[in-house]
PDB file of N, CA and C in Angstrom:
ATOM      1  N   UNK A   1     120.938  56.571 115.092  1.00  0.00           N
ATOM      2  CA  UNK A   1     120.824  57.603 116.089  1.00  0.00           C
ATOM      3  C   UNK A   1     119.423  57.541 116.685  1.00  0.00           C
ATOM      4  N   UNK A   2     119.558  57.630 118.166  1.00  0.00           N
ATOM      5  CA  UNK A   2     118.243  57.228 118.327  1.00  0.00           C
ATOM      6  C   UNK A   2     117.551  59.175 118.914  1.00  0.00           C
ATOM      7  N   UNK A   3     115.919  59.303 118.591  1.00  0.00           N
ATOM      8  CA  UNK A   3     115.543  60.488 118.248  1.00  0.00           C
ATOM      9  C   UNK A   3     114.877  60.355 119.473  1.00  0.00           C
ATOM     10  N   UNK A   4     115.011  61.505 120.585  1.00  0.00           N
ATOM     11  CA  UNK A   4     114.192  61.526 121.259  1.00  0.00           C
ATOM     12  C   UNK A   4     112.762  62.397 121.429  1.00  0.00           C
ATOM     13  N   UNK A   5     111.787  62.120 122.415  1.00  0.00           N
ATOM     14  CA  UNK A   5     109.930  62.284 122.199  1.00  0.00           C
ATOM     15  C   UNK A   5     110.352  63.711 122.326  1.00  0.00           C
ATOM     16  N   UNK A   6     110.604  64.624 122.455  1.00  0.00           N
ATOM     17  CA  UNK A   6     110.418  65.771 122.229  1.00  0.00           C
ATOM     18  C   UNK A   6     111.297  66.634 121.140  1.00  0.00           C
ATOM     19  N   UNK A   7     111.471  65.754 120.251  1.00  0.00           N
ATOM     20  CA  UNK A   7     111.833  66.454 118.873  1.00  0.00           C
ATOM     21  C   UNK A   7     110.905  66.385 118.180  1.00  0.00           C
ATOM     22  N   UNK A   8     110.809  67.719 117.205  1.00  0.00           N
ATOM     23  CA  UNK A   8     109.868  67.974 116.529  1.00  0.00           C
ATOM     24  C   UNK A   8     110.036  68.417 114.817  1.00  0.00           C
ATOM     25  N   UNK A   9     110.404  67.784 113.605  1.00  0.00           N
ATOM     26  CA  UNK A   9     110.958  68.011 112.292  1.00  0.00           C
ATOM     27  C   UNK A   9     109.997  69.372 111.871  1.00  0.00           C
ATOM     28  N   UNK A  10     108.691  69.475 112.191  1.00  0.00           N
ATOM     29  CA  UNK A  10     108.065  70.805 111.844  1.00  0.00           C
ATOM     30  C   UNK A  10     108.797  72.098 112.386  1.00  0.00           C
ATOM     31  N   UNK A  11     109.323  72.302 113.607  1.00  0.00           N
ATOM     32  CA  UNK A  11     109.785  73.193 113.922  1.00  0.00           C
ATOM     33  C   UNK A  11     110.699  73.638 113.586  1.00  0.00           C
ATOM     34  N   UNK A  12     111.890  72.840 112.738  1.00  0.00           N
ATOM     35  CA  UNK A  12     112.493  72.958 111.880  1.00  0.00           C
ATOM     36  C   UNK A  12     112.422  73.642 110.801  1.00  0.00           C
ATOM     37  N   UNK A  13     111.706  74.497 110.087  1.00  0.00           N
ATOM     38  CA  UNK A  13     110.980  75.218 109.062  1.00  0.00           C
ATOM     39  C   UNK A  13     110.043  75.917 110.036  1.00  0.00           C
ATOM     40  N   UNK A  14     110.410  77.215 109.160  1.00  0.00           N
ATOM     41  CA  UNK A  14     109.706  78.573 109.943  1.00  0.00           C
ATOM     42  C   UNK A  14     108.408  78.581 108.844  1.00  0.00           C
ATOM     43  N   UNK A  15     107.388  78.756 109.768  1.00  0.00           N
ATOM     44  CA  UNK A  15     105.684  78.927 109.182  1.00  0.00           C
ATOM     45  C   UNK A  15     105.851  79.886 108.413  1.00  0.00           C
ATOM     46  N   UNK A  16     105.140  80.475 107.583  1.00  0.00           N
ATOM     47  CA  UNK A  16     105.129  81.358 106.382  1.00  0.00           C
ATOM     48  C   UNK A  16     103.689  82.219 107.573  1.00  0.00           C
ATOM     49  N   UNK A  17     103.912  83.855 107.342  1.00  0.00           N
ATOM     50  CA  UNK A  17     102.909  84.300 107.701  1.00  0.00           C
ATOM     51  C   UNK A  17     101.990  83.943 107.284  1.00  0.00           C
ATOM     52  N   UNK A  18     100.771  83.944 108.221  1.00  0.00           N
ATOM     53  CA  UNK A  18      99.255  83.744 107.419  1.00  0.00           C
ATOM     54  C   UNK A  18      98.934  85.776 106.779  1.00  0.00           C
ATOM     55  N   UNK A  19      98.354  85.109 105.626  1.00  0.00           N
ATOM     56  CA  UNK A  19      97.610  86.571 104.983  1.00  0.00           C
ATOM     57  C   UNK A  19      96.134  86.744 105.214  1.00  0.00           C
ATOM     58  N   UNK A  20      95.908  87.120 105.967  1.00  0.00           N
ATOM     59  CA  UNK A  20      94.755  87.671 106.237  1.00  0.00           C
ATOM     60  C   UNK A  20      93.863  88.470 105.133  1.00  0.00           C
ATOM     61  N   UNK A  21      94.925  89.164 105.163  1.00  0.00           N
ATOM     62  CA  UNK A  21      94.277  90.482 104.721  1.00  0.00           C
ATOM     63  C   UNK A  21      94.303  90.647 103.359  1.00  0.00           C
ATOM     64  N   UNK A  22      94.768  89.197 102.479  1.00  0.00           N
ATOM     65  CA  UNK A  22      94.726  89.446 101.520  1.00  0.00           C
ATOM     66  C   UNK A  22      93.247  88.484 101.279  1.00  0.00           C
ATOM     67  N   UNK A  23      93.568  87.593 102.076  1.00  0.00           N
ATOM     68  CA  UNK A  23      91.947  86.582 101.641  1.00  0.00           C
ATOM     69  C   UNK A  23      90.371  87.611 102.217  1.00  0.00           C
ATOM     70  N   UNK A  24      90.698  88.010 103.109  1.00  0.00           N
ATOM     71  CA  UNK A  24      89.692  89.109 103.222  1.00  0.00           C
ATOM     72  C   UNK A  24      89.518  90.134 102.008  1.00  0.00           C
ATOM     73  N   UNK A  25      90.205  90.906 101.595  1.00  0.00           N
ATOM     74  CA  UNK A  25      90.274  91.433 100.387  1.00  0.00           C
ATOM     75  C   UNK A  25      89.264  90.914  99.114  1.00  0.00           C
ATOM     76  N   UNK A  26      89.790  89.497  99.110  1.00  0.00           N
ATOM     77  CA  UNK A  26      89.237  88.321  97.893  1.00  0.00           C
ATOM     78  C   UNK A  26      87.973  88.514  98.474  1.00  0.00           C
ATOM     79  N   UNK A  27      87.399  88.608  99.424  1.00  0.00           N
ATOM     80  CA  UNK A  27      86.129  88.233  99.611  1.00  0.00           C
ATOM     81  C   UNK A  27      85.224  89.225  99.549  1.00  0.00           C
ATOM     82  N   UNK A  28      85.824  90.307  99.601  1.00  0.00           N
ATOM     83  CA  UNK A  28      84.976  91.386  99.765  1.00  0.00           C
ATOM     84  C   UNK A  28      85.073  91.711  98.639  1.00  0.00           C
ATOM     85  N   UNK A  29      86.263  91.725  97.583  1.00  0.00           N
ATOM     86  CA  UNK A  29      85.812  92.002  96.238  1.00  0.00           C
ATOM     87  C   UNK A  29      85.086  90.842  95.393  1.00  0.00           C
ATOM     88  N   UNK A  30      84.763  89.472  95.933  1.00  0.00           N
ATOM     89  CA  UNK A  30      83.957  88.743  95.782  1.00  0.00           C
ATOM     90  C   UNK A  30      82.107  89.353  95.767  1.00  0.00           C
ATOM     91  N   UNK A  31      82.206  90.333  96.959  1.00  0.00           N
ATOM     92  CA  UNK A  31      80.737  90.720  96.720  1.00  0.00           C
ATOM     93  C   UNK A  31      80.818  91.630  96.118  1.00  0.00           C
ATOM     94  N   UNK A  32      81.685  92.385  96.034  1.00  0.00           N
ATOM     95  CA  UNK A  32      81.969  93.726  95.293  1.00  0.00           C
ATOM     96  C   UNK A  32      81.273  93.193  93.519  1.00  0.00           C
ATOM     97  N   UNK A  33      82.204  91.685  93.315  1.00  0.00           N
ATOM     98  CA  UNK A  33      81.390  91.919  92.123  1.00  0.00           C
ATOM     99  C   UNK A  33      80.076  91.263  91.913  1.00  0.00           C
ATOM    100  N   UNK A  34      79.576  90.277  92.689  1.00  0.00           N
ATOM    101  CA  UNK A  34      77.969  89.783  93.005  1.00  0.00           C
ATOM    102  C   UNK A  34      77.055  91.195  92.991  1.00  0.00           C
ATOM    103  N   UNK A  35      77.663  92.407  93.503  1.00  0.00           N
ATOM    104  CA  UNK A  35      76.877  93.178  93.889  1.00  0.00           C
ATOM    105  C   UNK A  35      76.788  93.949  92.129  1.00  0.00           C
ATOM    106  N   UNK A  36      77.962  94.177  91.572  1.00  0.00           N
ATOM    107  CA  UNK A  36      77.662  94.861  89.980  1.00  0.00           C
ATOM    108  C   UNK A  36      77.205  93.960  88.938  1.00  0.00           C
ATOM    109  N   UNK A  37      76.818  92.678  89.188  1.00  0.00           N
ATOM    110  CA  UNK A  37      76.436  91.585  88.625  1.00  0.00           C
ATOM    111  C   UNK A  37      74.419  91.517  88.484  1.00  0.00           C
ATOM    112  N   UNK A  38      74.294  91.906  89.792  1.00  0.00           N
ATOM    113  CA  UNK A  38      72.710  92.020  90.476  1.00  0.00           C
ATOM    114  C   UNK A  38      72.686  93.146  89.876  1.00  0.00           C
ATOM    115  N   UNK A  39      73.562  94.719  89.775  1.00  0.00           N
ATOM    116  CA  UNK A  39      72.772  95.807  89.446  1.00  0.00           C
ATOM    117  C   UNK A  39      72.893  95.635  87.865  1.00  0.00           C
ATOM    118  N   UNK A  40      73.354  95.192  87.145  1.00  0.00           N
ATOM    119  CA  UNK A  40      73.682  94.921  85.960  1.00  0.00           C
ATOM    120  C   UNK A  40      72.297  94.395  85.043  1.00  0.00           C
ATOM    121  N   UNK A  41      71.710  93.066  85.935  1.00  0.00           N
ATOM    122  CA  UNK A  41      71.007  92.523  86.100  1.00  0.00           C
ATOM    123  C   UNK A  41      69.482  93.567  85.837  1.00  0.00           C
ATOM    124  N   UNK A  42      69.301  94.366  87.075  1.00  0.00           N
ATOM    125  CA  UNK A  42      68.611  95.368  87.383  1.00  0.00           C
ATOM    126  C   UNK A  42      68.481  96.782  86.405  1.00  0.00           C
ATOM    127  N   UNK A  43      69.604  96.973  86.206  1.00  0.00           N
ATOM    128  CA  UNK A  43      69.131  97.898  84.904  1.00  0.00           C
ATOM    129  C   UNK A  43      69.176  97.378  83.417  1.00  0.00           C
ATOM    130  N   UNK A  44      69.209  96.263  83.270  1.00  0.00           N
ATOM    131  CA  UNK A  44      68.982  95.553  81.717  1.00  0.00           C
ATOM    132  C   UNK A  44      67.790  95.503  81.693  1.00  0.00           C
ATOM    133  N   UNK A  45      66.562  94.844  83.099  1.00  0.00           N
ATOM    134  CA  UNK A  45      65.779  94.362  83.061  1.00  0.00           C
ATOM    135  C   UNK A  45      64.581  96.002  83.124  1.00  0.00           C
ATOM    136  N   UNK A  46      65.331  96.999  83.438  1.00  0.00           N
ATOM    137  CA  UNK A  46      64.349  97.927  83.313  1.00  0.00           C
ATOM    138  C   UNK A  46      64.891  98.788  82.087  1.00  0.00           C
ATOM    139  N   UNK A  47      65.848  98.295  81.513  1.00  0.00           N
ATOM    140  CA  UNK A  47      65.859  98.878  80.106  1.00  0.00           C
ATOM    141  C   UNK A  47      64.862  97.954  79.235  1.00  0.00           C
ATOM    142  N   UNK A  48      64.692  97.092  79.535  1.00  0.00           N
ATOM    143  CA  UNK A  48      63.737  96.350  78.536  1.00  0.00           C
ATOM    144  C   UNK A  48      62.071  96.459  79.145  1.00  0.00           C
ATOM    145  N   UNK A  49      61.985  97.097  79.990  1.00  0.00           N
ATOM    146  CA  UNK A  49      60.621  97.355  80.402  1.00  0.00           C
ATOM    147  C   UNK A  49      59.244  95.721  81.108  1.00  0.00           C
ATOM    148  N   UNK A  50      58.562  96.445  81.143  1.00  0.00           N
ATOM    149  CA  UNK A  50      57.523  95.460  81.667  1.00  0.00           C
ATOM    150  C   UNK A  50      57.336  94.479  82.633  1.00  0.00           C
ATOM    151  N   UNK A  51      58.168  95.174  83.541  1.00  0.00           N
ATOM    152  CA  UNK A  51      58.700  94.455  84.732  1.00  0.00           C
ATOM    153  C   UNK A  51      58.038  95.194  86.330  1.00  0.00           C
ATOM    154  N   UNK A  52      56.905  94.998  86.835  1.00  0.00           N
ATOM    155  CA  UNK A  52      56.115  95.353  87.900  1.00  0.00           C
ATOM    156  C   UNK A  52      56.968  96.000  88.920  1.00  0.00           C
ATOM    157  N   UNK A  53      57.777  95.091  89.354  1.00  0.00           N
ATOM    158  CA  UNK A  53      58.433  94.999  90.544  1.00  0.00           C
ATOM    159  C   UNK A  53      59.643  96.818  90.362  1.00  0.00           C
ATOM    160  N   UNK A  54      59.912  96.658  88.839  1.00  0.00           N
ATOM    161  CA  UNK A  54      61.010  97.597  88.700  1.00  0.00           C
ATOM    162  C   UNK A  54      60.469  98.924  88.017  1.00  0.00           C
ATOM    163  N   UNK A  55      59.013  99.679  88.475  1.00  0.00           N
ATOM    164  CA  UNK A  55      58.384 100.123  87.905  1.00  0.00           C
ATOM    165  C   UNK A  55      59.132 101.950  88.182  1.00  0.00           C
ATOM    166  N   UNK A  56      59.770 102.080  89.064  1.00  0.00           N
ATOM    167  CA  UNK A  56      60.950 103.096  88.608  1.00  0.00           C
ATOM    168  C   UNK A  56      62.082 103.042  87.550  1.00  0.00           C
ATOM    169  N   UNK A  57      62.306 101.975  87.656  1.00  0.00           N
ATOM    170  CA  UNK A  57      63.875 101.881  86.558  1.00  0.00           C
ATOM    171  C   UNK A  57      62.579 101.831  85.483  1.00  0.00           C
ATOM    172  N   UNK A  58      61.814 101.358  84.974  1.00  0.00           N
ATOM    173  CA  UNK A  58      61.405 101.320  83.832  1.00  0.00           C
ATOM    174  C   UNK A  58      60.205 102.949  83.339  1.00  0.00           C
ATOM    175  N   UNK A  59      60.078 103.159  84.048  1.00  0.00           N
ATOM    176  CA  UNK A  59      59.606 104.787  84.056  1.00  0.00           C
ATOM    177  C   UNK A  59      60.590 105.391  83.333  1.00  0.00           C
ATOM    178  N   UNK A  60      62.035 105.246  84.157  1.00  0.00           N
ATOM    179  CA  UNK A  60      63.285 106.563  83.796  1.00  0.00           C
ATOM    180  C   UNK A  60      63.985 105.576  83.465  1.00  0.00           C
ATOM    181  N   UNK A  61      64.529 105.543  81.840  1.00  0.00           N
ATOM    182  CA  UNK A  61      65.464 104.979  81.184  1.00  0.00           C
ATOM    183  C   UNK A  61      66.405 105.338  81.465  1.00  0.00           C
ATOM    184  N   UNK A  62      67.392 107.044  81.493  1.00  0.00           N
ATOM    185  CA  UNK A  62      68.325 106.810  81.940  1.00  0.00           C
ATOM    186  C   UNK A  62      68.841 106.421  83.015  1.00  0.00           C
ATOM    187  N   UNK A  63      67.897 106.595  84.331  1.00  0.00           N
ATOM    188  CA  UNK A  63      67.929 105.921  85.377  1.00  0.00           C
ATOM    189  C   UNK A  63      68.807 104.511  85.282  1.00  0.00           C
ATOM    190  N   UNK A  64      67.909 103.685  84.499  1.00  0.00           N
ATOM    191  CA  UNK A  64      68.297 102.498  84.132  1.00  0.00           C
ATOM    192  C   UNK A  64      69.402 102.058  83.259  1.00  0.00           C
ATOM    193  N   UNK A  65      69.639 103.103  82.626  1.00  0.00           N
ATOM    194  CA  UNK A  65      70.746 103.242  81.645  1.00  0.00           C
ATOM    195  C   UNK A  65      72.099 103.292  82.645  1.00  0.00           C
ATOM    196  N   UNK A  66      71.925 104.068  83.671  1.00  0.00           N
ATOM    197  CA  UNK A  66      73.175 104.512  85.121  1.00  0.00           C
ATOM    198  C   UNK A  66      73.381 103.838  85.851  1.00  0.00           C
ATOM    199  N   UNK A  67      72.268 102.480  86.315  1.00  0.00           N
ATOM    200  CA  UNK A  67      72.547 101.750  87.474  1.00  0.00           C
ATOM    201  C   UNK A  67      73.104 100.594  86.179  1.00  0.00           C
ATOM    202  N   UNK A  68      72.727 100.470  85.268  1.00  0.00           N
ATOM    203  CA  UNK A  68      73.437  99.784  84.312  1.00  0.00           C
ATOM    204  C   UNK A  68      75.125  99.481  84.480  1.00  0.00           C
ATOM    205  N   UNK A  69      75.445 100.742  83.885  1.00  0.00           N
ATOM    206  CA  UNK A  69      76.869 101.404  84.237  1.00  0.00           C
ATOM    207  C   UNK A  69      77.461 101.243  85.060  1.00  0.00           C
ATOM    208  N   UNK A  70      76.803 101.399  86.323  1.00  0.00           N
ATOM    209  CA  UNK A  70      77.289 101.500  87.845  1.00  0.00           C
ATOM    210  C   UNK A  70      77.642  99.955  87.964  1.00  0.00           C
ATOM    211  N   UNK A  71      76.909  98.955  87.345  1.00  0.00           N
ATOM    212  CA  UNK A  71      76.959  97.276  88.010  1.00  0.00           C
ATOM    213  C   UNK A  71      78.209  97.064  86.935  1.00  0.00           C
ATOM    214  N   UNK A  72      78.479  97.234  85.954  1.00  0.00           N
ATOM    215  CA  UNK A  72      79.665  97.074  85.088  1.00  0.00           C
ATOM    216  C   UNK A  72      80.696  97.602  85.377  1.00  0.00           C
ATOM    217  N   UNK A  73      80.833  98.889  85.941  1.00  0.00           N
ATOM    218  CA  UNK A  73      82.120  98.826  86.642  1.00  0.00           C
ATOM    219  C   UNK A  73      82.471  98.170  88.033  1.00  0.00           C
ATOM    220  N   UNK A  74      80.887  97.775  88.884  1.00  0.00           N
ATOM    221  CA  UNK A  74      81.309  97.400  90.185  1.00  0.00           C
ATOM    222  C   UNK A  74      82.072  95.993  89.516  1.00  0.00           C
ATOM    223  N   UNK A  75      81.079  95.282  88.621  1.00  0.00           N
ATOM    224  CA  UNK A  75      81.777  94.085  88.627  1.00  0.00           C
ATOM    225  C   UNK A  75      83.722  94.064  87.722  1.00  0.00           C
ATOM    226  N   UNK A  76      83.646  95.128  86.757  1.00  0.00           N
ATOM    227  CA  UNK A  76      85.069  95.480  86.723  1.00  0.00           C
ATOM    228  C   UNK A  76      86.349  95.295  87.763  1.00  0.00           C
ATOM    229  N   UNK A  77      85.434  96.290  88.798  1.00  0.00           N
ATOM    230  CA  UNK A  77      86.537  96.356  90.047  1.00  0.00           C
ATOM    231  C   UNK A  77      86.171  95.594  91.046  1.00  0.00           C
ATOM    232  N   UNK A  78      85.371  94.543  91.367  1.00  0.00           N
ATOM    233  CA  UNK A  78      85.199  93.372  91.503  1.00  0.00           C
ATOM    234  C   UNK A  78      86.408  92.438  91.262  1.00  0.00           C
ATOM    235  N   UNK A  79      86.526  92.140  90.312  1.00  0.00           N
ATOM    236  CA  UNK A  79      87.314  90.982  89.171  1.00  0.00           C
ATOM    237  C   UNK A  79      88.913  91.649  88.940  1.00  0.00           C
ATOM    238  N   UNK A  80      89.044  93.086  88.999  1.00  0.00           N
ATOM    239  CA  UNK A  80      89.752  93.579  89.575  1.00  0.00           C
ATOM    240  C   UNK A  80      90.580  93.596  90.582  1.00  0.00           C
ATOM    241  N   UNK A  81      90.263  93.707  92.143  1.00  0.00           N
ATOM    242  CA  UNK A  81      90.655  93.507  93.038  1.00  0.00           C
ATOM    243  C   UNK A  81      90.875  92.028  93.325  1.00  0.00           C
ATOM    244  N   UNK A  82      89.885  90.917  93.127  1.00  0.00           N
ATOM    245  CA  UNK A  82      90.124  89.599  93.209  1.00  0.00           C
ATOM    246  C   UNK A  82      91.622  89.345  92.704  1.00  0.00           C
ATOM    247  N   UNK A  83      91.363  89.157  91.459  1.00  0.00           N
ATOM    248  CA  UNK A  83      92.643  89.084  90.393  1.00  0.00           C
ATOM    249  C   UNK A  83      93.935  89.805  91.666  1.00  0.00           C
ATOM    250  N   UNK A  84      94.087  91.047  91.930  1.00  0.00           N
ATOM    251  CA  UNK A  84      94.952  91.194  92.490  1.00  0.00           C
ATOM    252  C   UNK A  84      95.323  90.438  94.166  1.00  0.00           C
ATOM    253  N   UNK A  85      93.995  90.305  94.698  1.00  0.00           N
ATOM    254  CA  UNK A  85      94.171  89.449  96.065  1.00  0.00           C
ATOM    255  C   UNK A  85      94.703  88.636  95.984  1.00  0.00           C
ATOM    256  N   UNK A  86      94.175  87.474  94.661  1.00  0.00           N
ATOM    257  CA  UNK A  86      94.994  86.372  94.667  1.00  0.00           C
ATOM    258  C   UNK A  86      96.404  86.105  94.191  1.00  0.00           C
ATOM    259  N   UNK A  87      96.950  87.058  93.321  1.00  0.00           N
ATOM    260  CA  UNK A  87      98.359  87.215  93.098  1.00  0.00           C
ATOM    261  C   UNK A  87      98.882  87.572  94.553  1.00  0.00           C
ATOM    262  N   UNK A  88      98.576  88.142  95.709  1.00  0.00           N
ATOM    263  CA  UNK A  88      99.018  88.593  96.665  1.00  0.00           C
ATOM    264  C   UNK A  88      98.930  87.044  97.845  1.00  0.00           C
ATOM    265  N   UNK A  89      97.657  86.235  97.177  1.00  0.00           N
ATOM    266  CA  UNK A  89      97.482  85.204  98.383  1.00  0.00           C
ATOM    267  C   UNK A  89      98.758  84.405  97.803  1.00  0.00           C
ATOM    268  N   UNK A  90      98.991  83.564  96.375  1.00  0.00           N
ATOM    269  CA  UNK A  90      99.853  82.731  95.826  1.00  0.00           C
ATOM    270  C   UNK A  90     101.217  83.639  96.444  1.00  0.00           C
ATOM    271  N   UNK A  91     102.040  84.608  95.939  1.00  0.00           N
ATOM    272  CA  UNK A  91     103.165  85.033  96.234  1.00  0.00           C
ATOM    273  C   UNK A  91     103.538  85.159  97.376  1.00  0.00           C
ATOM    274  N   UNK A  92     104.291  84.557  98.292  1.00  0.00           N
ATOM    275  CA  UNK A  92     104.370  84.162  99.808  1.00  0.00           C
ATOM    276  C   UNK A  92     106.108  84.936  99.649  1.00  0.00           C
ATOM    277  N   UNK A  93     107.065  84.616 100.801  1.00  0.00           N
ATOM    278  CA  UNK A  93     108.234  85.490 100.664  1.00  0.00           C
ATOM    279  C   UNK A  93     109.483  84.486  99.613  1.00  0.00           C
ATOM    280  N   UNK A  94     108.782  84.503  98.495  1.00  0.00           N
ATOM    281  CA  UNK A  94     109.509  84.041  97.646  1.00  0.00           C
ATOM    282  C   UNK A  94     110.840  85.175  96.983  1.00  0.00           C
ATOM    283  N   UNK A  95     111.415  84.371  96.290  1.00  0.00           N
ATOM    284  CA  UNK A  95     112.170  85.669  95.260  1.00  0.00           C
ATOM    285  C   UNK A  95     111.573  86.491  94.724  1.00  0.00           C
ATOM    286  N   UNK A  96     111.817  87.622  94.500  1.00  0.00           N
ATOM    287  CA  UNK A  96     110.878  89.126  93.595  1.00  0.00           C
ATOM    288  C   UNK A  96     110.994  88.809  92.097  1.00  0.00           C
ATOM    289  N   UNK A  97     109.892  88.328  91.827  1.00  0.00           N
ATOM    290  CA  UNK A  97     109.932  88.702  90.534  1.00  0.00           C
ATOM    291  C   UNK A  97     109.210  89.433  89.819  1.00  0.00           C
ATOM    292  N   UNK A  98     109.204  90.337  88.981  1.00  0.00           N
ATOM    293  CA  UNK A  98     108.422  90.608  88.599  1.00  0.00           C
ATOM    294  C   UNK A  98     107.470  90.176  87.919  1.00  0.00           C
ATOM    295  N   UNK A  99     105.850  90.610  87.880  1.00  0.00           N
ATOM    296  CA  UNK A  99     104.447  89.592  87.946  1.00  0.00           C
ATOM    297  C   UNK A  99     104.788  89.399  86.273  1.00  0.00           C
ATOM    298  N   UNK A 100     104.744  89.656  85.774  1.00  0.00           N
ATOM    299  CA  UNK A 100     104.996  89.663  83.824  1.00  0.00           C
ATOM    300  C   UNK A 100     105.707  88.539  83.479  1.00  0.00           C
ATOM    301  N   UNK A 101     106.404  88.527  84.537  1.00  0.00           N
ATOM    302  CA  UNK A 101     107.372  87.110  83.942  1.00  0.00           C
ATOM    303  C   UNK A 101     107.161  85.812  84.618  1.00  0.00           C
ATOM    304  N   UNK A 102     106.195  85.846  85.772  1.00  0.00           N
ATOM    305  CA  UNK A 102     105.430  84.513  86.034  1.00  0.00           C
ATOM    306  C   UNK A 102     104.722  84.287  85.319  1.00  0.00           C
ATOM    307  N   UNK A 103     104.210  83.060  85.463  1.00  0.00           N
ATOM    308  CA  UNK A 103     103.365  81.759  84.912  1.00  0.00           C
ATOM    309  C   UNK A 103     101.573  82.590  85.134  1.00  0.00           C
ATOM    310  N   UNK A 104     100.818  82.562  84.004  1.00  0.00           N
ATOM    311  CA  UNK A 104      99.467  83.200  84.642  1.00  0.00           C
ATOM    312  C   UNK A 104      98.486  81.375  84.889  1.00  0.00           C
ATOM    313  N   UNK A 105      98.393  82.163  85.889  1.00  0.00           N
ATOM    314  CA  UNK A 105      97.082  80.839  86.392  1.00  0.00           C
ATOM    315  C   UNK A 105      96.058  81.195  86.462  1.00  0.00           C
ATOM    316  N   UNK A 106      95.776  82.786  86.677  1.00  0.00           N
ATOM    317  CA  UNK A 106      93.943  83.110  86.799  1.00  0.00           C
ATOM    318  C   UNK A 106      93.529  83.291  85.426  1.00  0.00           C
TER     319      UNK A 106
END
């Protein structure tokens, strides 16, 4: 059979939406957790004192004790939201299954 120049086998198969909004997601909870990682960082280093630059956090311990806290849950829900973006980027309009009974890859 002979195929003529304006056939096209891609068009044949319907594109899968692009997700936007889930790779955006990933990225922003990407800094989400860079950002509880740095404060984490920041109140260890003024719980242990002698640090010029951090001469408030090391004045007020609990200070430092709170932004502590604060970077451990950012990075929680950080690693959090990722984890969920990317179950949302992989699952395209496949069959429903429920997530428990797939394969874990992260």
């Amino acid at each position: 059979m002979k195929l003529s120049d304006s056939f096209d086998a891609k068009r044949l198969r319907s594109r899968p939406p692009r997700n936007w909004t889930a790779r955006l997601s990933a990225g922003l909870s990407v800094l989400i957790a860079t950002l509880g990682i740095l404060l984490m960082m920041a109140g260890f280093a003024g719980l242990l004192g002698n640090y010029a630059a951090l001469a408030e956090l090391n004045a007020n311990r609990p200070l430092a004790a709170t932004v502590l806290g604060g970077g451990v849950l950012l990075l929680w829900l950080g690693v959090w939201l990722w984890r969920r973006s990317r179950i949302r980027l992989r699952r395209g309009r496949e069959l429903n299954i429920a997530p428990h009974l797939m394969k874990k890859h992260d």
